[in-house]
C-alpha atoms as a PDB file:
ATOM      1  CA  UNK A   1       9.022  -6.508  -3.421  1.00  0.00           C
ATOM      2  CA  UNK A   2      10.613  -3.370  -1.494  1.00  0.00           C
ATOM      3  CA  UNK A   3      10.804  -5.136   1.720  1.00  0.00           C
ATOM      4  CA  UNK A   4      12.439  -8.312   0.171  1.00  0.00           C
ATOM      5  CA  UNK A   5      14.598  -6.013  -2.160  1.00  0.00           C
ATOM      6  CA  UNK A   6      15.651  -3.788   0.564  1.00  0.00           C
ATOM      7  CA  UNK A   7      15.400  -5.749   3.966  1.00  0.00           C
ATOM      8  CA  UNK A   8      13.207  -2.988   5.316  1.00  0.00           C
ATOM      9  CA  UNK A   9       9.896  -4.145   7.783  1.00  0.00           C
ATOM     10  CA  UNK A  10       7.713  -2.145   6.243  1.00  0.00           C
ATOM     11  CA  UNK A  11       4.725  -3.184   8.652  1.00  0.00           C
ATOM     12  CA  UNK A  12       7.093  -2.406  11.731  1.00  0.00           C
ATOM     13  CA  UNK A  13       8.472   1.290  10.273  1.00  0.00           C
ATOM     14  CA  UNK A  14       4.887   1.864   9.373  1.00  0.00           C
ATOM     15  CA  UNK A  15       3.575   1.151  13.188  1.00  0.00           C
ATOM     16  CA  UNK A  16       6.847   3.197  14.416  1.00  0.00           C
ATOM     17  CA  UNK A  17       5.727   6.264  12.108  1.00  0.00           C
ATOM     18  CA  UNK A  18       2.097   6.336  12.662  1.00  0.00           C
ATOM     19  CA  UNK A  19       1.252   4.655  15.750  1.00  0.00           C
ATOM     20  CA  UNK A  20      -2.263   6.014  16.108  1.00  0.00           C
ATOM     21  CA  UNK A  21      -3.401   4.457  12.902  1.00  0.00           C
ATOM     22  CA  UNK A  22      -4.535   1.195  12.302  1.00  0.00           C
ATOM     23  CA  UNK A  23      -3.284  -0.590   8.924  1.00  0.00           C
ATOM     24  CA  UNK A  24      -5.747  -1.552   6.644  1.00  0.00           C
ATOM     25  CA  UNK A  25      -6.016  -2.944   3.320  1.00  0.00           C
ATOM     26  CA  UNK A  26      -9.145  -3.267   1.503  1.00  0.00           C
ATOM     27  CA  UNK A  27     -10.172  -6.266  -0.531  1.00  0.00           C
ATOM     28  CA  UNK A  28      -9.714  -4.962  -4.284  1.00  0.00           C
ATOM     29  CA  UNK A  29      -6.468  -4.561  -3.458  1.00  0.00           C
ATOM     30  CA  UNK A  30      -5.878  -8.185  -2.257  1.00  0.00           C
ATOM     31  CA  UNK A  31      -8.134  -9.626  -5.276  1.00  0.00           C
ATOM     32  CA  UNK A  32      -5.326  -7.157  -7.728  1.00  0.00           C
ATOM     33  CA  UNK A  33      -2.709  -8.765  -6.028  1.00  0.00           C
ATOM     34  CA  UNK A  34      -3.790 -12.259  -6.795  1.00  0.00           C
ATOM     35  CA  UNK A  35      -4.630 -11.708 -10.417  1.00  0.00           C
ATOM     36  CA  UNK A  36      -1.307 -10.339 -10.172  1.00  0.00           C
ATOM     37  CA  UNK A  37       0.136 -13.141  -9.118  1.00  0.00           C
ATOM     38  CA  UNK A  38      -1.597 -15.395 -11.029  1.00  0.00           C
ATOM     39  CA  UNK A  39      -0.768 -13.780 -14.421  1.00  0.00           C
ATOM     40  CA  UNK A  40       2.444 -12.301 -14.261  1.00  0.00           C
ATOM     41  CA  UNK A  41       6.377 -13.570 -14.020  1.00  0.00           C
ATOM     42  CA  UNK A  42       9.155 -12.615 -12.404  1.00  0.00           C
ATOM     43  CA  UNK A  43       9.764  -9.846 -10.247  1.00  0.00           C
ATOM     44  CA  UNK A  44       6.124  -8.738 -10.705  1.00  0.00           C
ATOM     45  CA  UNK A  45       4.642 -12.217  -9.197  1.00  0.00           C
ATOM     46  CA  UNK A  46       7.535 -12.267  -6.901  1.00  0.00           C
ATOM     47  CA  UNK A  47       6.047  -8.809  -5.511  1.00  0.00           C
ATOM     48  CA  UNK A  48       2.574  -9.814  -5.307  1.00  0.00           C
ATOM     49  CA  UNK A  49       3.369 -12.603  -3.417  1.00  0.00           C
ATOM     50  CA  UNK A  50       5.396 -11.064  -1.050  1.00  0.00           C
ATOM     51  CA  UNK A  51       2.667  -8.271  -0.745  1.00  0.00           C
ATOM     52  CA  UNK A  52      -0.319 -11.237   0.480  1.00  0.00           C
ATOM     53  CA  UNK A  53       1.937 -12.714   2.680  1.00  0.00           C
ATOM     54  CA  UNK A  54       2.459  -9.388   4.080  1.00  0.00           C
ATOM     55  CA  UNK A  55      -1.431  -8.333   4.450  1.00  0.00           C
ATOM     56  CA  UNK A  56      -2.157 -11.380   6.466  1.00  0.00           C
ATOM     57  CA  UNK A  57      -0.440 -10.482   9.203  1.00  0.00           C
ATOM     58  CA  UNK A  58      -2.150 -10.297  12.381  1.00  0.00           C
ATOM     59  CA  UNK A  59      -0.957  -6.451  12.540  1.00  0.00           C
ATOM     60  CA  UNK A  60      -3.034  -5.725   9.404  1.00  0.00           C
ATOM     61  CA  UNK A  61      -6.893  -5.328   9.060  1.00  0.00           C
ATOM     62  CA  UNK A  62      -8.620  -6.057   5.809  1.00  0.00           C
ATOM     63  CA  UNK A  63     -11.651  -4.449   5.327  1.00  0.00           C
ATOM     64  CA  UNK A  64     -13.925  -4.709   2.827  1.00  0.00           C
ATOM     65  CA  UNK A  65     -14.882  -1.813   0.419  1.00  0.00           C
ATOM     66  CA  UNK A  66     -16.240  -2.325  -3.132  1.00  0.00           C
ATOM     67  CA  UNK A  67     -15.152  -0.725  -5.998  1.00  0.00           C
ATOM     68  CA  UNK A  68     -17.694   1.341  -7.885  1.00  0.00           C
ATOM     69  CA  UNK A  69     -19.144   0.622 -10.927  1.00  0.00           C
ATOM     70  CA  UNK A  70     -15.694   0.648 -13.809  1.00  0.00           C
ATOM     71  CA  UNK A  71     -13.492   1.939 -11.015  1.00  0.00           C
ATOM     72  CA  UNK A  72      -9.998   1.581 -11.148  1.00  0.00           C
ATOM     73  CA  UNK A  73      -7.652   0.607  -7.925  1.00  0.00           C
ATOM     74  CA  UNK A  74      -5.666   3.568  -7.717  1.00  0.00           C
ATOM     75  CA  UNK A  75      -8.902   5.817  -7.837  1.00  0.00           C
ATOM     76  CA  UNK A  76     -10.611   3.731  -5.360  1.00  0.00           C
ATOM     77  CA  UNK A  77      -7.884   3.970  -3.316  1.00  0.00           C
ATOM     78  CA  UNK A  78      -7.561   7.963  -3.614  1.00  0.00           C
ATOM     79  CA  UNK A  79     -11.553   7.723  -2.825  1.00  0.00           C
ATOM     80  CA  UNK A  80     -11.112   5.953   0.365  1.00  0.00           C
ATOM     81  CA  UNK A  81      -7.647   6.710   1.846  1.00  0.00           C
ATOM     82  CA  UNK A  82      -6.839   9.242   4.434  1.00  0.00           C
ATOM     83  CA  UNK A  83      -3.056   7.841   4.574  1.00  0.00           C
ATOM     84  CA  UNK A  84      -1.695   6.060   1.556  1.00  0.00           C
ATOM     85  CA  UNK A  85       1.651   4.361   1.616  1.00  0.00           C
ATOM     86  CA  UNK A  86       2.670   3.591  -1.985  1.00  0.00           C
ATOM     87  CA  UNK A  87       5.867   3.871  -4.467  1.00  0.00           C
ATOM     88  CA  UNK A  88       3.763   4.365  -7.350  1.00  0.00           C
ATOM     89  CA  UNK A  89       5.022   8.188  -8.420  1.00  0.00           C
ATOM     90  CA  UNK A  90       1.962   8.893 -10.198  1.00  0.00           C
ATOM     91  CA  UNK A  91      -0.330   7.692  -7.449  1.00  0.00           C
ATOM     92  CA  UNK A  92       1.919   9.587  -4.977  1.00  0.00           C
ATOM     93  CA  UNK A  93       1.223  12.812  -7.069  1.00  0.00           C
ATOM     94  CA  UNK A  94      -2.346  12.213  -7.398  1.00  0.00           C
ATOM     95  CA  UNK A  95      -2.810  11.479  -3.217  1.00  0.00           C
ATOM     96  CA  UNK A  96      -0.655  14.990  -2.532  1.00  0.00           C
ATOM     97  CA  UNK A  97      -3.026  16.756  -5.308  1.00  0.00           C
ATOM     98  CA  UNK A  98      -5.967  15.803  -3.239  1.00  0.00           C
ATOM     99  CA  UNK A  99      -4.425  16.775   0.035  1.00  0.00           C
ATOM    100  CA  UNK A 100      -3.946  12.569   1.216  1.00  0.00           C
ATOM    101  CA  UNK A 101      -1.207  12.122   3.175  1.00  0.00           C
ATOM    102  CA  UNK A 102       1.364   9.867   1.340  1.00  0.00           C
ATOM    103  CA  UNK A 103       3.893   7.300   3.038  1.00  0.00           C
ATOM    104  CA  UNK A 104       6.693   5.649   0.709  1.00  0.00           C
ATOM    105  CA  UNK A 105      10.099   4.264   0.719  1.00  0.00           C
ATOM    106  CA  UNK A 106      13.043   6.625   0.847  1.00  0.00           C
ATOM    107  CA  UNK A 107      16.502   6.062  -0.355  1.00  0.00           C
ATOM    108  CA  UNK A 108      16.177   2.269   0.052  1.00  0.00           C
ATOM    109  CA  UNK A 109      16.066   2.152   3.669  1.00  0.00           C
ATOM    110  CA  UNK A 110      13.553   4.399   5.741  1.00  0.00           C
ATOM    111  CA  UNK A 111       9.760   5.060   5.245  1.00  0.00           C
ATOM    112  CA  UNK A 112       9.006   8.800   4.624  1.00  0.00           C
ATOM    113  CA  UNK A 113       5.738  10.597   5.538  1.00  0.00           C
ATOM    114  CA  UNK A 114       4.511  13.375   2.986  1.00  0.00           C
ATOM    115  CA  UNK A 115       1.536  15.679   4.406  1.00  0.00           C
ATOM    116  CA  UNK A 116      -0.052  16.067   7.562  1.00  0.00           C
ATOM    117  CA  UNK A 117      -0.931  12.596   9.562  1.00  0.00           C
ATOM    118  CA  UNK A 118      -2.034  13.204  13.229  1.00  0.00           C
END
């Protein structure tokens, strides 16, 4: 929704910011996305469908990691991620806690880097 909302190319600011990194997105996040967008209304399956079109960009490698056994997204995510970009406050604040750097969207308009990256 944020790049929609906001007009901000989130896949191009995230390139410009961390260039050495390649973008990935694994596959339980896709599949939440499209149960997402199956179930919800509004602004919430308005996001999600903004966010698929988004990870199947050419720029953007999906990669395939399960989830364990009663896993939840957000701690699979915090499992696997070295850099996580993500608006989610409580997510942010777990990633920081476990020393994961954190990219998100500042003041509308410019992505943000929290924690070392290199």
């Amino acid at each position: 929704m944020l790049p929609f909302q906001f007009k901000v190319d989130i896949i191009e600011e995230l390139e410009k910011i961390l260039p050495s990194y390649q973008l990935t997105v694994p596959s339980f996040v896709i599949r939440e996305l499209e149960g997402i967008k199956k179930t919800a209304k509004g602004k919430d399956k308005l996001a999600a469908s903004i966010a698929l079109k988004m990870v199947y960009s050419p720029r953007i490698k999906i990669t395939d990691y399960p989830l364990k056994r009663g896993e939840k997204v957000d701690d699979a995510l915090l499992r696997i991620s070295k850099v996580l970009c993500t608006n989610d406050r409580e997510l942010k604040k777990r990633a920081r806690s476990k020393g994961i750097t954190v990219v998100y969207l500042r003041q509308k308009r410019y992505m943000a880097v929290e924690g070392h990256s290199s």
